[in-house]
C-alpha atoms as a PDB file:
ATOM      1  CA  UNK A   1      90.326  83.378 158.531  1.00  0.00           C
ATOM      2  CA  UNK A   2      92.275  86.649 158.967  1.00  0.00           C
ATOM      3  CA  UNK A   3      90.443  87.750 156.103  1.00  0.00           C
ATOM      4  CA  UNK A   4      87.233  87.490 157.661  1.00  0.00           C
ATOM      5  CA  UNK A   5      88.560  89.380 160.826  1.00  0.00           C
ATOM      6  CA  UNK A   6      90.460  91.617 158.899  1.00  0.00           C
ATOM      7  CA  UNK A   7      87.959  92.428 156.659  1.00  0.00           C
ATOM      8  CA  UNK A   8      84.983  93.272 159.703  1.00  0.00           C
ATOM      9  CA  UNK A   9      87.900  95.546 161.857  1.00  0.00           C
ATOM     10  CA  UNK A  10      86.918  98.042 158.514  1.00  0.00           C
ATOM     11  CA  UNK A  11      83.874  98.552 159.577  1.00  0.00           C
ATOM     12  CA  UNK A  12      83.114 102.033 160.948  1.00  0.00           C
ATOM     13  CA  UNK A  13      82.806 101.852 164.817  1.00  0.00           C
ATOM     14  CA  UNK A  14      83.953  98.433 165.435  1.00  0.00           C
ATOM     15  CA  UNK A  15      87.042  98.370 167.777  1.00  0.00           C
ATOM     16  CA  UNK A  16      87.946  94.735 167.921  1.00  0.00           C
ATOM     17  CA  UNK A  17      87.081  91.643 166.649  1.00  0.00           C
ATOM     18  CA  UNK A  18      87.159  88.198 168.509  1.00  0.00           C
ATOM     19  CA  UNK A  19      86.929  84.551 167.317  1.00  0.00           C
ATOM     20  CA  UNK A  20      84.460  82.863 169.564  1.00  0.00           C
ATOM     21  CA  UNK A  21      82.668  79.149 169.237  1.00  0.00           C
ATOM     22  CA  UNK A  22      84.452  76.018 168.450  1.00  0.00           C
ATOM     23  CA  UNK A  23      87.398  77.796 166.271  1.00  0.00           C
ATOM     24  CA  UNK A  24      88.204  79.849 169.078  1.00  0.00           C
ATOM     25  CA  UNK A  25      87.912  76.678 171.839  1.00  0.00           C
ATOM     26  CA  UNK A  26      89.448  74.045 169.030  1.00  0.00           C
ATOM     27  CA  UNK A  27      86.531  71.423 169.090  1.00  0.00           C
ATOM     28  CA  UNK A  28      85.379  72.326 165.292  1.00  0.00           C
ATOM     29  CA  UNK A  29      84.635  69.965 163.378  1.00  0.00           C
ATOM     30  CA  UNK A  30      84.189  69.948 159.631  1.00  0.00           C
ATOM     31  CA  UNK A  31      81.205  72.055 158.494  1.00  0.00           C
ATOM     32  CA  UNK A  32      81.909  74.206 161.827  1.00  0.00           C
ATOM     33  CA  UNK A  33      80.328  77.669 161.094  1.00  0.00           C
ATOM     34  CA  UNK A  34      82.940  80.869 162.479  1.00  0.00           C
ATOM     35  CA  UNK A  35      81.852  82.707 165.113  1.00  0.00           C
ATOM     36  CA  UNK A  36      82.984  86.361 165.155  1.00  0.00           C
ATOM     37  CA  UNK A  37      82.246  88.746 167.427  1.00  0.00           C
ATOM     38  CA  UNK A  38      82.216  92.780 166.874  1.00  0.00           C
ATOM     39  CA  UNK A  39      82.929  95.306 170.119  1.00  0.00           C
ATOM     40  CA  UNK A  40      82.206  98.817 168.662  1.00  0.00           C
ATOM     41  CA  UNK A  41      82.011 102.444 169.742  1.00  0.00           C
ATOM     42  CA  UNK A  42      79.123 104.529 169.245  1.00  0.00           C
ATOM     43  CA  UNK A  43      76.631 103.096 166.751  1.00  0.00           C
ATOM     44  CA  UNK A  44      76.880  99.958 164.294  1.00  0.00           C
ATOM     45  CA  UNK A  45      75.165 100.255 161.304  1.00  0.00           C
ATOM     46  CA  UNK A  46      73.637  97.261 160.271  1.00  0.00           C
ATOM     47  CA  UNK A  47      73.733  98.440 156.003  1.00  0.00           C
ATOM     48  CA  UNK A  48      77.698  98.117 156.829  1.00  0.00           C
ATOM     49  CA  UNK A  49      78.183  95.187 158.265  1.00  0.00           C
ATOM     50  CA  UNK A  50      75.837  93.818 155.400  1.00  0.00           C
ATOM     51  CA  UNK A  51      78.040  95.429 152.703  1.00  0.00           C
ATOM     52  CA  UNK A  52      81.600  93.692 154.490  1.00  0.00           C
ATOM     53  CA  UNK A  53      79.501  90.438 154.944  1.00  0.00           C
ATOM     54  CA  UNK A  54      78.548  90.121 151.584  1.00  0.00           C
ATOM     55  CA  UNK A  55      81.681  91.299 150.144  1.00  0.00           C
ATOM     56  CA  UNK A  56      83.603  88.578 152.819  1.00  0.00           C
ATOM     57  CA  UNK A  57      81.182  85.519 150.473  1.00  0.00           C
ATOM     58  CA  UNK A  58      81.721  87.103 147.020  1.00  0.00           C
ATOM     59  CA  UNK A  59      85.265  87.269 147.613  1.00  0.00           C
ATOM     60  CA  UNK A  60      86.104  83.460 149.379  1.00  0.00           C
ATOM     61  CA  UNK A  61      86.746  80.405 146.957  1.00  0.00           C
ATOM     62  CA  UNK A  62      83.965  79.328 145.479  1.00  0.00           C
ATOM     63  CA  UNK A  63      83.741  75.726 147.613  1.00  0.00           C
ATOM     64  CA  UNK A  64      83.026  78.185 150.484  1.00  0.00           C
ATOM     65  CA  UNK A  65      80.088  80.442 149.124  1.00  0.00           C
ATOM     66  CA  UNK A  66      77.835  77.554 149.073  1.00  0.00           C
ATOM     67  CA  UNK A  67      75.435  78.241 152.246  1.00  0.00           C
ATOM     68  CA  UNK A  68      75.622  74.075 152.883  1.00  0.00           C
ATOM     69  CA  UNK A  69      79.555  74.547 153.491  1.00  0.00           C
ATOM     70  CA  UNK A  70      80.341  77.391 155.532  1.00  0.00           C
ATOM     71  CA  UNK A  71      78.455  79.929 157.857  1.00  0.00           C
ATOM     72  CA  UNK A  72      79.995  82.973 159.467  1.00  0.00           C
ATOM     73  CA  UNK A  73      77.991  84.687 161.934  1.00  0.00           C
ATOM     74  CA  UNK A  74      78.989  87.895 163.336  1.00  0.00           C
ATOM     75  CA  UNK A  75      77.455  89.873 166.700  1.00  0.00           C
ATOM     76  CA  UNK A  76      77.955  93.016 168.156  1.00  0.00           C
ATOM     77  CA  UNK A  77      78.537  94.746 171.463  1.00  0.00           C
ATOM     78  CA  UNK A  78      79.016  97.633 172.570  1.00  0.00           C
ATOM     79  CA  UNK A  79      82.379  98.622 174.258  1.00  0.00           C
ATOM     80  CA  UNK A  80      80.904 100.437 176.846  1.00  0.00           C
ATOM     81  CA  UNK A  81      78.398  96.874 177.671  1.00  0.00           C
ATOM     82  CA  UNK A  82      81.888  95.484 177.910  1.00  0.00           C
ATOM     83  CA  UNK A  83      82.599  97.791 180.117  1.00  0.00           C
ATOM     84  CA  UNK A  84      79.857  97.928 182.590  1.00  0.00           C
ATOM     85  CA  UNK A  85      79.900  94.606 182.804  1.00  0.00           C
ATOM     86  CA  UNK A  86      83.523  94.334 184.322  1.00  0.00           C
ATOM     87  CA  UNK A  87      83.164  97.617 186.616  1.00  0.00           C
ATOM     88  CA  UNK A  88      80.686  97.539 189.425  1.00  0.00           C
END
């Protein structure tokens, strides 16, 4: 799924994306959904990350478009709420 990942880095303000859920801990099983998350700077705006994530379905194989097959879910946080949250 480097597509994916590669794909929601573009979006303005995001810093780095991770692979959470049970692709990232290797329990999926089939019909797993892929959990991304996004760390950003400043602001995310939401009309982006719509644009990417429908551009991510209209551009997989066509087995994988069909909402019964595949979910990806993406969240955000910000880097400084990453930040805080390790510095006390």
């Amino acid at each position: 799924m480097e597509f994916i990942a590669t794909q929601l880095a573009a979006i303005p303000g995001v810093v780095a994306v991770t692979l959470g859920g049970s692709r990232a801990t290797n329990t999926a099983v089939e019909g797993s959904d892929w959990d991304f998350g996004l760390y950003y700077r400043g602001r995310l705006d939401p009309a982006d990350v719509a644009r990417v994530m429908n551009e991510i379905v209209r551009r997989l194989p066509g087995r994988w478009r069909r909402p019964a097959t595949v979910a990806v879910d993406a969240t955000g946080r910000t880097q400084s709420a990453v930040r805080s949250s390790f510095i006390s």
